[in-house]
Protein backbone atom coordinates (compact mmCIF):
# COMPACT_ATOMS: atom_id res chain seq x y z
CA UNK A 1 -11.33 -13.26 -29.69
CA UNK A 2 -9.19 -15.51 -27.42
CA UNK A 3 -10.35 -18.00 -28.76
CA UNK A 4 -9.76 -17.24 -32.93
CA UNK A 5 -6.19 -16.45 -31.56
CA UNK A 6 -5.77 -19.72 -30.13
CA UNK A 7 -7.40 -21.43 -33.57
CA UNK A 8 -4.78 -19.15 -35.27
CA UNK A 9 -1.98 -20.02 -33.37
CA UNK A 10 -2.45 -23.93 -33.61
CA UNK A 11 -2.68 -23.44 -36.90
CA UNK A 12 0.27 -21.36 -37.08
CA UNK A 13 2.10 -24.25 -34.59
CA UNK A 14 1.36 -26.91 -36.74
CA UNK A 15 2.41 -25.19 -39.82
CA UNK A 16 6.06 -24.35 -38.21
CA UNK A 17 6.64 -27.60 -36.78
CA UNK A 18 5.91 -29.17 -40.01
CA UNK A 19 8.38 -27.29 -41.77
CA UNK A 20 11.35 -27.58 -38.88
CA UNK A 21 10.65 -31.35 -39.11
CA UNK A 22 11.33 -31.71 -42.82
CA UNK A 23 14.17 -28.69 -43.07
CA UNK A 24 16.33 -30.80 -40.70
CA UNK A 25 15.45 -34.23 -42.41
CA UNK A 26 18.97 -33.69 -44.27
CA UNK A 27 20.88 -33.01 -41.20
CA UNK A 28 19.90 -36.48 -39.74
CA UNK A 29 22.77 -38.09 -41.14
CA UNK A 30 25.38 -35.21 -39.82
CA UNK A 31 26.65 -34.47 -36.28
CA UNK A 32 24.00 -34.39 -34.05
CA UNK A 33 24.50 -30.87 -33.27
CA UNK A 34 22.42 -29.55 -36.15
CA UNK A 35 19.58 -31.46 -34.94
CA UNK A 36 19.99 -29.86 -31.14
CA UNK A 37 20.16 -26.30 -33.11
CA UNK A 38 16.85 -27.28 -35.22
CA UNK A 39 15.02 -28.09 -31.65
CA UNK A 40 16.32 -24.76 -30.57
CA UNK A 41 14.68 -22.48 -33.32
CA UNK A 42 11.69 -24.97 -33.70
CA UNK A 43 11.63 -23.74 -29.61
CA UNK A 44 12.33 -20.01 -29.79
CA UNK A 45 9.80 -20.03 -33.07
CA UNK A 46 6.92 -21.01 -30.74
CA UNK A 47 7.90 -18.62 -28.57
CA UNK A 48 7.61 -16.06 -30.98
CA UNK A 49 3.75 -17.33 -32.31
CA UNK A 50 2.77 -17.20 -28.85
CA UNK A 51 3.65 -13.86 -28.07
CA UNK A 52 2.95 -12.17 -31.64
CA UNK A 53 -0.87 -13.82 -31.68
CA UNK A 54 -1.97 -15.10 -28.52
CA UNK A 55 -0.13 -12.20 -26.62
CA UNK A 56 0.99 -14.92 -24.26
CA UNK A 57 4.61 -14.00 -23.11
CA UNK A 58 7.41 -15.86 -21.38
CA UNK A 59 9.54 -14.86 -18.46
CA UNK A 60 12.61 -17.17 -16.95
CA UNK A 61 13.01 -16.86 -12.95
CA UNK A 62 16.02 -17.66 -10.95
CA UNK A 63 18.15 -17.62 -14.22
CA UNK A 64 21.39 -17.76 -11.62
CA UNK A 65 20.26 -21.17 -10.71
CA UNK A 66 19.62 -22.67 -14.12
CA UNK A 67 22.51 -25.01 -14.88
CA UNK A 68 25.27 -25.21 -17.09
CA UNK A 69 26.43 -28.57 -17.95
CA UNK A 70 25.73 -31.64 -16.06
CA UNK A 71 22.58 -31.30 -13.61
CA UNK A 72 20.00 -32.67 -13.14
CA UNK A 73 16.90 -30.63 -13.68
CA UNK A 74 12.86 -31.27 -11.83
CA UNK A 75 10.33 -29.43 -13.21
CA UNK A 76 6.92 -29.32 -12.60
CA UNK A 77 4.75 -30.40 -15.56
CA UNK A 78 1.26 -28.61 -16.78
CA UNK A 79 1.41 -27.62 -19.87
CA UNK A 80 2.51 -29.57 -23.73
CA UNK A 81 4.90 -26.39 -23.28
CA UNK A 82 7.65 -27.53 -20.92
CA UNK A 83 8.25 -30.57 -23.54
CA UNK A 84 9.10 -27.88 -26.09
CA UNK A 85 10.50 -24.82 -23.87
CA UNK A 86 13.81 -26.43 -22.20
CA UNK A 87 15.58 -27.23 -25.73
CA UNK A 88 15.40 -23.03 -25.25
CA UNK A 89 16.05 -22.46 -21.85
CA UNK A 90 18.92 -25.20 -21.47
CA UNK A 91 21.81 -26.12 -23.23
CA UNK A 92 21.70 -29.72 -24.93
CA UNK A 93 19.17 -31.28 -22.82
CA UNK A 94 18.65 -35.06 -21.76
CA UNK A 95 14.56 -34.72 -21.68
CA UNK A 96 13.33 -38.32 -19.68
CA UNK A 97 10.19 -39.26 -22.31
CA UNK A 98 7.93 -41.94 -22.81
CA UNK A 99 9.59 -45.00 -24.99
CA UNK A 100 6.10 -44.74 -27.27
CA UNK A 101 7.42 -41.36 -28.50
CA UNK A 102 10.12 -42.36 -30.23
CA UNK A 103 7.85 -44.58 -32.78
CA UNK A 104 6.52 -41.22 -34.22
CA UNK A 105 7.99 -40.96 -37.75
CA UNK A 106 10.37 -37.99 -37.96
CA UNK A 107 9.84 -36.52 -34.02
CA UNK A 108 10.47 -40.21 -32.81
CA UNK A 109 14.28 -39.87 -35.51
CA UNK A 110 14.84 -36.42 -34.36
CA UNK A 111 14.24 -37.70 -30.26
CA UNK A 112 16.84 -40.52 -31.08
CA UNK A 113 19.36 -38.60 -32.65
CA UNK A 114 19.52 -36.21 -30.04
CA UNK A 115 19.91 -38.95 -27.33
CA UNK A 116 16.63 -38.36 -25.45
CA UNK A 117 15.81 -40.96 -22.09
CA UNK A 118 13.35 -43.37 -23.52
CA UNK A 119 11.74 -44.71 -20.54
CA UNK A 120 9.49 -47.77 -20.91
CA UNK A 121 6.58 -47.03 -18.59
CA UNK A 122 5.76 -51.14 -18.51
CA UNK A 123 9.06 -52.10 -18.12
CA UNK A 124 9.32 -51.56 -13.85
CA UNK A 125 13.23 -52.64 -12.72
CA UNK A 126 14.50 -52.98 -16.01
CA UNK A 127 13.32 -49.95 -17.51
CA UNK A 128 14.53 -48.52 -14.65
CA UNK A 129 17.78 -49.85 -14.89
CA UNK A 130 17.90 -48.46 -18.43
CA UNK A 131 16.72 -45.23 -17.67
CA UNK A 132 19.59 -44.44 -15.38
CA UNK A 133 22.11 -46.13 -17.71
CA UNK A 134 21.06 -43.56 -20.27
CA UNK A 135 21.47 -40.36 -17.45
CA UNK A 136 25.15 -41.51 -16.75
CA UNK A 137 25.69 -41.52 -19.96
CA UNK A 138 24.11 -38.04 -20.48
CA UNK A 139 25.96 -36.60 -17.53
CA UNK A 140 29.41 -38.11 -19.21
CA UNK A 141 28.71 -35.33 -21.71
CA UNK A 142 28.03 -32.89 -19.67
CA UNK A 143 24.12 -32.66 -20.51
CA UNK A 144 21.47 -30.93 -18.32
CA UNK A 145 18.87 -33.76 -17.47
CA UNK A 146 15.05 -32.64 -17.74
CA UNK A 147 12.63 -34.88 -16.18
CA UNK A 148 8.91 -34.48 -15.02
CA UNK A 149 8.62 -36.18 -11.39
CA UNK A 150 5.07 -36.36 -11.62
CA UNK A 151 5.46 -38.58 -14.99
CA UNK A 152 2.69 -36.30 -16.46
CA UNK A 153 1.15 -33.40 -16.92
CA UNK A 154 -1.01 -32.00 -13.80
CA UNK A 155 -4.18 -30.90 -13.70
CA UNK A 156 -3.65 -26.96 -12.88
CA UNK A 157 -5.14 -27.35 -8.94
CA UNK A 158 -4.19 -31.20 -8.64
CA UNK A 159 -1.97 -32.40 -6.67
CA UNK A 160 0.02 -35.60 -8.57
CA UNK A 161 2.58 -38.12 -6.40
CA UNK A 162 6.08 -37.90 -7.52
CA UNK A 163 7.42 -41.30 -9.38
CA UNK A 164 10.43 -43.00 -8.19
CA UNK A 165 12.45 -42.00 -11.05
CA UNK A 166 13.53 -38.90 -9.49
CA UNK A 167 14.74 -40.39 -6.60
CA UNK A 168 16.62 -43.16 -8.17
CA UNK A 169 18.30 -40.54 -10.25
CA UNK A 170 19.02 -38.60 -7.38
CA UNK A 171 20.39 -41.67 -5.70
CA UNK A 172 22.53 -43.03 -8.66
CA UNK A 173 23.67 -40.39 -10.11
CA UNK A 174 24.51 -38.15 -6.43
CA UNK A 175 24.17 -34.61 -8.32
CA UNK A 176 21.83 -31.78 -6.69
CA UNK A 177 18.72 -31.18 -8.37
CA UNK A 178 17.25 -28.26 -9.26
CA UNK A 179 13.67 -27.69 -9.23
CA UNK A 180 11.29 -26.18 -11.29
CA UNK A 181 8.24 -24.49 -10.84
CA UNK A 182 5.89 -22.94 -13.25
CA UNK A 183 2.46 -21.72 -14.12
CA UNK A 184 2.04 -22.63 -17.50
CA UNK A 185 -1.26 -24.70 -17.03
CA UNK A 186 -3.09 -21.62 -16.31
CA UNK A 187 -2.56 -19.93 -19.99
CA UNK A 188 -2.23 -23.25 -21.84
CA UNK A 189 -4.52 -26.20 -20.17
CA UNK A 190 -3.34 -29.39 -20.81
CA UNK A 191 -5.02 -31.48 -23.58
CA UNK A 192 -6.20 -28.36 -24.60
CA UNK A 193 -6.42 -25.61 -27.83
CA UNK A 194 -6.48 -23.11 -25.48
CA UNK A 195 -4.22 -20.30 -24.85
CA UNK A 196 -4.91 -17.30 -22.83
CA UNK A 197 -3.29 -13.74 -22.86
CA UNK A 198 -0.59 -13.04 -19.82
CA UNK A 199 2.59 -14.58 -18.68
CA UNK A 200 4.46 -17.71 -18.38
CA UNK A 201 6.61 -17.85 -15.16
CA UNK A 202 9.01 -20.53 -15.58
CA UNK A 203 10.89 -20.66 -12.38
CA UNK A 204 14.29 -22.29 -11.62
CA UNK A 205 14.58 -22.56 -7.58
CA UNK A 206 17.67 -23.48 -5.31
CA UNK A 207 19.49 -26.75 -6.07
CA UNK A 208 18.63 -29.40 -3.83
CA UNK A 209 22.76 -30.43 -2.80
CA UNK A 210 23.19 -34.26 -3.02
CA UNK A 211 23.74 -36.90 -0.02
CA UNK A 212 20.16 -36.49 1.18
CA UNK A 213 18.11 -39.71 2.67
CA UNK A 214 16.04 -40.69 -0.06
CA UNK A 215 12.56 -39.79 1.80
CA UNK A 216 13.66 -37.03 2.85
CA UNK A 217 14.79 -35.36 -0.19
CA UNK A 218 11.24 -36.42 -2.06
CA UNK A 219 9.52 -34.33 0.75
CA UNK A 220 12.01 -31.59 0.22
CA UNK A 221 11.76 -31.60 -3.63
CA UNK A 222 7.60 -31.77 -3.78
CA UNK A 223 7.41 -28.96 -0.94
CA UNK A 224 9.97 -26.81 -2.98
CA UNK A 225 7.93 -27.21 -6.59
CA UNK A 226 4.40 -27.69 -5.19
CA UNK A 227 4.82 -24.43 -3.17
CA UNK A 228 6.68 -22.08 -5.29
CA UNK A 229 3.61 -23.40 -7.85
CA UNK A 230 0.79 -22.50 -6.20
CA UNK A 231 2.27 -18.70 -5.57
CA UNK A 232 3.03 -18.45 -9.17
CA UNK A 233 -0.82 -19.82 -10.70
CA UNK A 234 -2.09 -17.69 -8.08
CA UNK A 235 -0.26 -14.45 -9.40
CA UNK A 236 -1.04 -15.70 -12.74
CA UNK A 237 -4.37 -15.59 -11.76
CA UNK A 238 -4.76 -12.23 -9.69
CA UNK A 239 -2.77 -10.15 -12.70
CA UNK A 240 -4.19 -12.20 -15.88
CA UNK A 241 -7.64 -13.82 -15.07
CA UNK A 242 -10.57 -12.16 -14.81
């Protein structure tokens, strides 16, 4: 049965992204606000599918630390999920993506207008160098910044280094970070057609403040996510999986 659902859903995923793509082809032209409210209901629709077929629910943590307005913004990353869940959860955001992204007809236009971080994974100092130019200017108007420290998505038990990116942000930019963890890998596997019945923690901890030494906050940020993590896949997995 979990597994028609999931067919279902896809399905059902495919179908509403295809029409939020082309009902907000019009808009591109217009104030890029329309397109940030057409990433919001393409968001909250998925939302929806999930719960209403796969019985696969959400629930926000630590809602009294999720930002308003400049921030920057360290999640944890497990699931195709997170890349669609913060235009929901937060306010405008600056999501750091993959340059290649942007080549996709329509998504790619949408992920432009909206002023998304296109990061050049070959690029090394100057891609870099771009990728913070493109925070400042997201902070200048007053956007949340998303990014994904591990620069992918985790297997659900593995343990992935953190990229430098964070840390240069952190650096450059001298705002406190707020960190992110989740269990979203145990009801929707990456790379997978998969979704299981239960509950999607996303959880915003503590702000990290800003001034640390480099080194120091990277140990403090992976100990924060990594830890708060592994307590939330393994009530995921106590309440939800048999």
């Amino acid at each position: 049965m979990t597994q028609l659902r999931s067919l279902a859903f896809f399905i059902c995923f495919f179908a509403w992204s295809t029409v939020m793509n082309l009902a907000f082809l019009p808009f591109l032209p217009f104030d890029r606000k329309w397109i940030v409210l057409g990433q919001r209901i393409w968001s909250r629709g998925i939302v929806v599918l999930l719960r209403s077929i796969c019985n696969l629910r959400l629930e926000i943590r630590g809602e009294e630390y999720l930002p308003s307005g400049a921030a920057i913004v360290a999640a944890k990353h497990q699931s195709a999920f997170e890349t669609m869940i913060f235009h929901l959860i937060t306010d405008d955001p600056a999501i750091i993506l993959k340059k290649e992204l942007l080549s996709i007809p329509v998504y790619g236009w949408y992920c432009r207008k909206t002023k998304m971080i296109a990061v050049d994974r070959k690029g090394h100092a100057a891609a870099l160098k771009s990728m913070l130019a493109q925070a400042q200017h997201a902070m200048d108007d007053q956007r949340p910044i998303i990014i994904f420290p591990e620069g992918t998505r985790s297997p659900l038990d593995e343990d992935l280094p953190f990229q430098p990116g964070i840390a240069a942000l952190y650096t450059k930019l001298q705002q406190p970070v707020v960190p992110v963890a989740l269990n979203t890998g145990l009801f929707w596997p990456r790379r997978s057609f998969f979704c299981r019945p239960g509950v999607m923690v996303i959880e915003f901890l503590p702000p990290i403040e800003a001034g640390m030494d480099r080194k120091v906050f990277m140990k403090e940020l992976k100990s924060r996510i990594e830890t708060k993590t592994e307590a939330l896949v393994a009530e995921g997995r106590t309440k939800y999986i048999s």
